[in-house]
C-alpha atoms as a PDB file:
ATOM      1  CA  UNK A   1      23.167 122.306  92.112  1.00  0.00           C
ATOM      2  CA  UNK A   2      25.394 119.174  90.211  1.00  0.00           C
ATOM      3  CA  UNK A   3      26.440 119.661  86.706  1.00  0.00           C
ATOM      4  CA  UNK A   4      23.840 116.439  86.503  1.00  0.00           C
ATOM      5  CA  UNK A   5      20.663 118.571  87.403  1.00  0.00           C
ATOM      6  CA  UNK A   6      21.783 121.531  85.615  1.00  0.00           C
ATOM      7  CA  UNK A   7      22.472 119.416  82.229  1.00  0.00           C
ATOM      8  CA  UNK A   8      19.032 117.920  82.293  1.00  0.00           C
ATOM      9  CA  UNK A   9      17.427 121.519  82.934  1.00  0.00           C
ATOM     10  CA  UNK A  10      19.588 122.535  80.024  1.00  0.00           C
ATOM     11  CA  UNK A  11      18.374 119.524  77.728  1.00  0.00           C
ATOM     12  CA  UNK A  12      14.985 120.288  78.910  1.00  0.00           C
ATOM     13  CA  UNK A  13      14.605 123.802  77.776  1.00  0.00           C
ATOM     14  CA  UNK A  14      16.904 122.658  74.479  1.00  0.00           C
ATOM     15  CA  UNK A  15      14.282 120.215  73.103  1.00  0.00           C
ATOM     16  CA  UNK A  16      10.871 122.278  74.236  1.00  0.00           C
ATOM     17  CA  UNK A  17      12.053 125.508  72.649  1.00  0.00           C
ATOM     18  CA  UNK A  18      10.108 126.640  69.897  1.00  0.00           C
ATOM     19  CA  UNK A  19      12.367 126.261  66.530  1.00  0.00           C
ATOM     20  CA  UNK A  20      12.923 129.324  65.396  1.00  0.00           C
ATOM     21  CA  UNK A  21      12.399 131.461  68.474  1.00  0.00           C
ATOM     22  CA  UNK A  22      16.264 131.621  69.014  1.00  0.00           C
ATOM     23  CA  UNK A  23      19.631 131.463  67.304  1.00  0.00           C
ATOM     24  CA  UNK A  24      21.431 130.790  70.481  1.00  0.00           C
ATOM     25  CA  UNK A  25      20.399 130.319  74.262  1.00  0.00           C
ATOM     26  CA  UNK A  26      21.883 130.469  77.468  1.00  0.00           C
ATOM     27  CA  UNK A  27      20.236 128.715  80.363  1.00  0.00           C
ATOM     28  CA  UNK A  28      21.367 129.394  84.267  1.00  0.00           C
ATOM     29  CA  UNK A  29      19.594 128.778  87.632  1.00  0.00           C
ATOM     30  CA  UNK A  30      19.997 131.409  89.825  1.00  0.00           C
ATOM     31  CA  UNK A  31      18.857 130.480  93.723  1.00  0.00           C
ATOM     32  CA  UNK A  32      15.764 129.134  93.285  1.00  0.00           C
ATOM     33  CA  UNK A  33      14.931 130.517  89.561  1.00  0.00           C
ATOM     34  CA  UNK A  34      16.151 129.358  86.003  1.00  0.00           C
ATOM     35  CA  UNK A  35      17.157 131.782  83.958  1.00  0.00           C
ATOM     36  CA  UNK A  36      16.889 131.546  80.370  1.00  0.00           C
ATOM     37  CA  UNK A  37      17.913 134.135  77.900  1.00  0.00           C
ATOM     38  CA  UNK A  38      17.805 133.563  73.959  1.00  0.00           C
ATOM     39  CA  UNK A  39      19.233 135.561  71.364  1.00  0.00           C
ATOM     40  CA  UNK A  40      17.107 136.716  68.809  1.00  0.00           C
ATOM     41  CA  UNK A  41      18.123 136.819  65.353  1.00  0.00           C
ATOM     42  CA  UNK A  42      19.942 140.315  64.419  1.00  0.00           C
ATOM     43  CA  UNK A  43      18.081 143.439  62.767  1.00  0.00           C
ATOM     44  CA  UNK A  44      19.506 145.340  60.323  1.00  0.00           C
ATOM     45  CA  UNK A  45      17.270 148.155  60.898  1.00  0.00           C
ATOM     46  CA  UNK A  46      18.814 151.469  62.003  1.00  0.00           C
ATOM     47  CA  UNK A  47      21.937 153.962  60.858  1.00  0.00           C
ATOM     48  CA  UNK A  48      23.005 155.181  64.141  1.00  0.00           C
ATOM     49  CA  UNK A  49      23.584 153.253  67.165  1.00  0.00           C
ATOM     50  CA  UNK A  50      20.862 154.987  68.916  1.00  0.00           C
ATOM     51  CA  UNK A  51      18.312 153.962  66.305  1.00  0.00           C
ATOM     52  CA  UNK A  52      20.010 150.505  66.301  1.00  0.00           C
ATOM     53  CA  UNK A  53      19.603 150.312  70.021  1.00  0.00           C
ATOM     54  CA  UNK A  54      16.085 151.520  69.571  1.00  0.00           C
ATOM     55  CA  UNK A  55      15.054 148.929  67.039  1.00  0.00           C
ATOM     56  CA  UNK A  56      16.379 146.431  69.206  1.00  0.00           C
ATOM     57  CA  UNK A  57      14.387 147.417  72.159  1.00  0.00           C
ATOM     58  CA  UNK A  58      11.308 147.304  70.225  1.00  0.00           C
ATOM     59  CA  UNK A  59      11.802 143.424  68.682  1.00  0.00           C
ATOM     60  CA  UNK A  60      12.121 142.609  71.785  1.00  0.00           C
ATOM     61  CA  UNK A  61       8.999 143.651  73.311  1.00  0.00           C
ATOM     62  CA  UNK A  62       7.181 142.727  70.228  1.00  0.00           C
ATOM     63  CA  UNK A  63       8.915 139.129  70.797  1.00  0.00           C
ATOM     64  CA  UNK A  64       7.959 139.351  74.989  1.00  0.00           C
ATOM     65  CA  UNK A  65       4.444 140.197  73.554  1.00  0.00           C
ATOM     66  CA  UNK A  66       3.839 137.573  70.910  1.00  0.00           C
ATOM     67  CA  UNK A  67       5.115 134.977  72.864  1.00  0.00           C
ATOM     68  CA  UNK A  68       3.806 135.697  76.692  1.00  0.00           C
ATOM     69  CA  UNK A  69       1.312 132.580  76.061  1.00  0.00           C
ATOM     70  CA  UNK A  70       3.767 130.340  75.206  1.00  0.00           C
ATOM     71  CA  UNK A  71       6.096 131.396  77.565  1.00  0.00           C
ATOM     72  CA  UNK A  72       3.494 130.847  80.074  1.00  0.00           C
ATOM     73  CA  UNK A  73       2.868 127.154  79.560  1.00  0.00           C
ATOM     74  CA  UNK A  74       6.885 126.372  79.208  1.00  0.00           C
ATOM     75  CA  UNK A  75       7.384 127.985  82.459  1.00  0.00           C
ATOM     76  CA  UNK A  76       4.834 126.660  83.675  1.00  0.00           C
ATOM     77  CA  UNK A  77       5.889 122.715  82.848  1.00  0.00           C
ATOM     78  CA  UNK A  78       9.232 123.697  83.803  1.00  0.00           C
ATOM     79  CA  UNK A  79       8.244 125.406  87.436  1.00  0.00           C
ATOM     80  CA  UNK A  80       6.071 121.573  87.617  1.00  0.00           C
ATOM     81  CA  UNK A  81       9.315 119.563  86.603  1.00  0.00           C
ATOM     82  CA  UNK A  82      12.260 121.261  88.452  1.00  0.00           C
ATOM     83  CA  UNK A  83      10.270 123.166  91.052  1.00  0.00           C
ATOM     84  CA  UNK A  84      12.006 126.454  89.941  1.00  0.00           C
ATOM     85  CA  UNK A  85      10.786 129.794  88.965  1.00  0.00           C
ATOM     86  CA  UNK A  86      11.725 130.682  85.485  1.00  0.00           C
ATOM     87  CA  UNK A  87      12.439 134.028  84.448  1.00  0.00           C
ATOM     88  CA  UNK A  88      12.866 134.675  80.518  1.00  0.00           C
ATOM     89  CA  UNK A  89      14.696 137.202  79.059  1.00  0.00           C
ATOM     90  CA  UNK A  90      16.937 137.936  75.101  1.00  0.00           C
ATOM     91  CA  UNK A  91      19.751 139.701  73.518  1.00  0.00           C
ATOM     92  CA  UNK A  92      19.812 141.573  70.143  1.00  0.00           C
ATOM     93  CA  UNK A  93      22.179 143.911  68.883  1.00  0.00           C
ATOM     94  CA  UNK A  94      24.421 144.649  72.397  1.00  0.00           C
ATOM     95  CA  UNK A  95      20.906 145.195  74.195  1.00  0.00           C
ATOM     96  CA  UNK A  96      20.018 142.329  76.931  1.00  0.00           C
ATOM     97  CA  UNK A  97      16.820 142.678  78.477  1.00  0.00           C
ATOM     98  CA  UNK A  98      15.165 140.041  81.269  1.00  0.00           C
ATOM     99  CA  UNK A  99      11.483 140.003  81.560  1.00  0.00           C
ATOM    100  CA  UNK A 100       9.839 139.996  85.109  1.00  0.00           C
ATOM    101  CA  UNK A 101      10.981 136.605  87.643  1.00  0.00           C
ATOM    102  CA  UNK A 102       8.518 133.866  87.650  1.00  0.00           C
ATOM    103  CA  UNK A 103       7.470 133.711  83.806  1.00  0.00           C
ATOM    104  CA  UNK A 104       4.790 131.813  84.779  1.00  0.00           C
ATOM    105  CA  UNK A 105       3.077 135.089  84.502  1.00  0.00           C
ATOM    106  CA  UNK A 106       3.434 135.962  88.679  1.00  0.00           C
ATOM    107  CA  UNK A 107       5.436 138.795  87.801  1.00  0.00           C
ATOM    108  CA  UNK A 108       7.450 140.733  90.800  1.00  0.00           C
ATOM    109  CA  UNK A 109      10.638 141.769  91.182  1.00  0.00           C
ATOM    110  CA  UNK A 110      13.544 141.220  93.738  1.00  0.00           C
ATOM    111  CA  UNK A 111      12.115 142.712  96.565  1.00  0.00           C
ATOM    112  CA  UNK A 112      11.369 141.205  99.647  1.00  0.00           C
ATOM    113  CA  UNK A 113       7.777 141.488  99.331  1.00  0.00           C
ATOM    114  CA  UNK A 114       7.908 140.350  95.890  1.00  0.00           C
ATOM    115  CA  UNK A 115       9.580 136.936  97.037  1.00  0.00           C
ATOM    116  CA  UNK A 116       6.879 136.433  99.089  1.00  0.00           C
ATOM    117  CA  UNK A 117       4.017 136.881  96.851  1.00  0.00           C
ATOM    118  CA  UNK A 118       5.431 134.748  94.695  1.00  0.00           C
ATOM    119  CA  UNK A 119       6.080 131.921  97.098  1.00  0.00           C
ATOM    120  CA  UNK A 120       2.194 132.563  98.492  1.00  0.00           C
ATOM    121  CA  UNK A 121       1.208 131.957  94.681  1.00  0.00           C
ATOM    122  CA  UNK A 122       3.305 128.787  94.469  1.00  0.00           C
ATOM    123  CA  UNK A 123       1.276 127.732  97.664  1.00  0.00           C
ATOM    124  CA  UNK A 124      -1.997 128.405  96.139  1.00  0.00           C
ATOM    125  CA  UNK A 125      -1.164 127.446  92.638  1.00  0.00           C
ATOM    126  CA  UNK A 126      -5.067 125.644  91.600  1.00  0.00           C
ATOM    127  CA  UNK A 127      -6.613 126.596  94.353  1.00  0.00           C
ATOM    128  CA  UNK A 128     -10.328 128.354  94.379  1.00  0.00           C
ATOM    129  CA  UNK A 129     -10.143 132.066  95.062  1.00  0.00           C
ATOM    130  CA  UNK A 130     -12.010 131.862  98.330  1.00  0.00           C
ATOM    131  CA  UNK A 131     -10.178 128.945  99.563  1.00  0.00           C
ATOM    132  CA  UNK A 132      -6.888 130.955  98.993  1.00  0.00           C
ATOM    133  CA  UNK A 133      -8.481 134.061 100.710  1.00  0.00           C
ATOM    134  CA  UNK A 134      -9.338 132.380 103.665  1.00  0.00           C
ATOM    135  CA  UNK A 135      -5.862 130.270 104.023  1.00  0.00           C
ATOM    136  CA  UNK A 136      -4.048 134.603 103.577  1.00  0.00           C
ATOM    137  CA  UNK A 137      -6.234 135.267 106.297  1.00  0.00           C
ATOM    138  CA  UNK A 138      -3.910 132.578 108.923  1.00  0.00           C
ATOM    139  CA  UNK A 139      -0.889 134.596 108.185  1.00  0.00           C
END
Protein backbone atom coordinates (compact mmCIF):
# COMPACT_ATOMS: atom_id res chain seq x y z
CA UNK A 1 0.00 0.00 0.00
CA UNK A 2 1.48 3.91 -0.95
CA UNK A 3 1.79 6.37 1.79
CA UNK A 4 -1.07 8.04 -0.70
CA UNK A 5 -3.78 5.30 0.08
CA UNK A 6 -2.80 4.92 3.56
CA UNK A 7 -3.05 8.90 4.24
CA UNK A 8 -6.51 9.08 2.82
CA UNK A 9 -7.62 5.91 4.99
CA UNK A 10 -6.04 7.83 7.81
CA UNK A 11 -7.98 11.20 6.96
CA UNK A 12 -10.96 9.10 6.51
CA UNK A 13 -11.26 7.55 9.87
CA UNK A 14 -9.83 11.19 11.34
CA UNK A 15 -12.89 13.20 10.20
CA UNK A 16 -15.78 10.29 10.76
CA UNK A 17 -14.68 9.59 14.32
CA UNK A 18 -17.06 10.42 16.83
CA UNK A 19 -15.62 13.61 18.91
CA UNK A 20 -15.04 12.56 22.00
CA UNK A 21 -14.70 8.81 21.56
CA UNK A 22 -10.81 9.17 21.61
CA UNK A 23 -7.92 11.25 22.86
CA UNK A 24 -5.55 9.78 20.41
CA UNK A 25 -5.79 7.12 17.50
CA UNK A 26 -3.65 5.02 15.63
CA UNK A 27 -4.79 3.70 12.29
CA UNK A 28 -2.79 0.67 10.33
CA UNK A 29 -3.85 -1.76 7.54
CA UNK A 30 -2.76 -4.97 8.11
CA UNK A 31 -3.11 -7.45 4.78
CA UNK A 32 -6.34 -6.93 3.82
CA UNK A 33 -7.82 -5.31 7.24
CA UNK A 34 -7.50 -1.71 8.78
CA UNK A 35 -6.74 -1.58 12.02
CA UNK A 36 -7.79 1.11 14.17
CA UNK A 37 -7.09 1.44 17.81
CA UNK A 38 -8.08 4.65 19.95
CA UNK A 39 -7.07 5.54 23.26
CA UNK A 40 -9.58 6.18 25.64
CA UNK A 41 -9.32 8.84 28.05
CA UNK A 42 -7.44 7.64 31.43
CA UNK A 43 -9.32 6.39 34.73
CA UNK A 44 -8.29 7.24 37.86
CA UNK A 45 -10.09 4.49 39.44
CA UNK A 46 -8.05 1.87 41.32
CA UNK A 47 -5.03 1.76 44.18
CA UNK A 48 -3.18 -1.19 43.03
CA UNK A 49 -2.15 -1.99 39.64
CA UNK A 50 -4.26 -4.99 39.60
CA UNK A 51 -7.40 -2.99 40.35
CA UNK A 52 -6.05 -0.36 37.88
CA UNK A 53 -5.67 -3.02 35.27
CA UNK A 54 -9.08 -4.26 36.21
CA UNK A 55 -10.86 -0.96 35.84
CA UNK A 56 -9.33 -0.61 32.64
CA UNK A 57 -10.55 -3.83 31.30
CA UNK A 58 -13.97 -3.03 32.25
CA UNK A 59 -14.17 0.73 30.38
CA UNK A 60 -13.27 -0.92 27.76
CA UNK A 61 -15.88 -3.39 27.31
CA UNK A 62 -18.39 -0.95 28.50
CA UNK A 63 -16.91 1.36 25.55
CA UNK A 64 -16.92 -2.03 22.90
CA UNK A 65 -20.57 -2.32 24.22
CA UNK A 66 -21.96 1.18 23.93
CA UNK A 67 -20.54 1.74 20.79
CA UNK A 68 -20.93 -1.80 18.73
CA UNK A 69 -23.77 0.15 16.61
CA UNK A 70 -21.76 2.77 15.67
CA UNK A 71 -18.90 0.88 15.09
CA UNK A 72 -20.94 -1.16 12.84
CA UNK A 73 -21.99 1.49 10.35
CA UNK A 74 -18.23 3.14 10.29
CA UNK A 75 -16.91 -0.17 9.42
CA UNK A 76 -19.25 -0.74 7.44
CA UNK A 77 -18.75 2.66 5.09
CA UNK A 78 -15.21 2.06 5.45
CA UNK A 79 -15.24 -1.91 4.28
CA UNK A 80 -17.66 -0.01 1.12
CA UNK A 81 -14.90 2.74 0.51
CA UNK A 82 -11.49 0.94 0.80
CA UNK A 83 -12.69 -2.62 0.38
CA UNK A 84 -10.95 -3.58 3.71
CA UNK A 85 -12.04 -5.32 6.78
CA UNK A 86 -11.79 -3.17 9.79
CA UNK A 87 -11.02 -4.44 13.04
CA UNK A 88 -11.39 -1.92 16.13
CA UNK A 89 -9.69 -2.11 19.12
CA UNK A 90 -8.29 0.78 22.43
CA UNK A 91 -5.73 1.39 25.00
CA UNK A 92 -6.23 2.63 28.63
CA UNK A 93 -3.98 2.54 31.38
CA UNK A 94 -0.99 0.01 29.81
CA UNK A 95 -3.97 -2.43 28.78
CA UNK A 96 -4.51 -2.74 24.77
CA UNK A 97 -7.26 -4.79 23.78
CA UNK A 98 -8.51 -5.46 19.85
CA UNK A 99 -12.03 -6.45 19.36
CA UNK A 100 -12.87 -9.38 16.91
CA UNK A 101 -11.53 -8.76 12.78
CA UNK A 102 -14.17 -7.52 10.53
CA UNK A 103 -16.02 -4.86 12.85
CA UNK A 104 -18.59 -4.92 10.59
CA UNK A 105 -20.02 -7.23 13.11
CA UNK A 106 -18.70 -10.75 11.06
CA UNK A 107 -16.69 -11.52 13.91
CA UNK A 108 -13.91 -14.52 13.56
CA UNK A 109 -10.64 -14.77 14.33
CA UNK A 110 -7.32 -15.63 12.46
CA UNK A 111 -7.97 -18.97 11.63
CA UNK A 112 -8.17 -20.38 8.42
CA UNK A 113 -11.71 -21.13 8.57
CA UNK A 114 -12.42 -17.86 9.98
CA UNK A 115 -10.85 -16.10 6.78
CA UNK A 116 -13.09 -17.85 4.86
CA UNK A 117 -16.31 -17.15 6.45
CA UNK A 118 -15.58 -13.88 6.36
CA UNK A 119 -14.69 -13.64 2.71
CA UNK A 120 -18.12 -15.92 1.99
CA UNK A 121 -19.95 -12.98 3.95
CA UNK A 122 -18.24 -10.30 1.86
CA UNK A 123 -19.62 -12.37 -1.17
CA UNK A 124 -23.07 -12.42 0.09
CA UNK A 125 -23.09 -9.08 1.72
CA UNK A 126 -27.27 -8.00 0.75
CA UNK A 127 -28.10 -10.96 -0.45
CA UNK A 128 -31.56 -12.94 0.58
CA UNK A 129 -30.90 -15.82 2.94
CA UNK A 130 -32.03 -18.47 0.51
CA UNK A 131 -30.25 -17.06 -2.35
CA UNK A 132 -26.99 -17.23 -0.22
CA UNK A 133 -27.89 -20.85 0.87
CA UNK A 134 -28.25 -22.09 -2.39
CA UNK A 135 -24.98 -20.21 -3.95
CA UNK A 136 -22.92 -22.31 -0.27
CA UNK A 137 -24.41 -25.20 -1.71
CA UNK A 138 -21.83 -24.84 -5.28
CA UNK A 139 -18.86 -24.96 -3.05
Amino acid sequence: MDEKELGSIKGWFAGRLPDGWFTGVEVAVEDDQIVVIGTLPETKLGSTPEEKEGAAAGRIARFREETRGQRIGIAQEAEERFKKYVTWGTKLDGVTKRFNPGGGGRGGGDDRRSVMIRRWMRRHRGRQPQQAERQSQVF
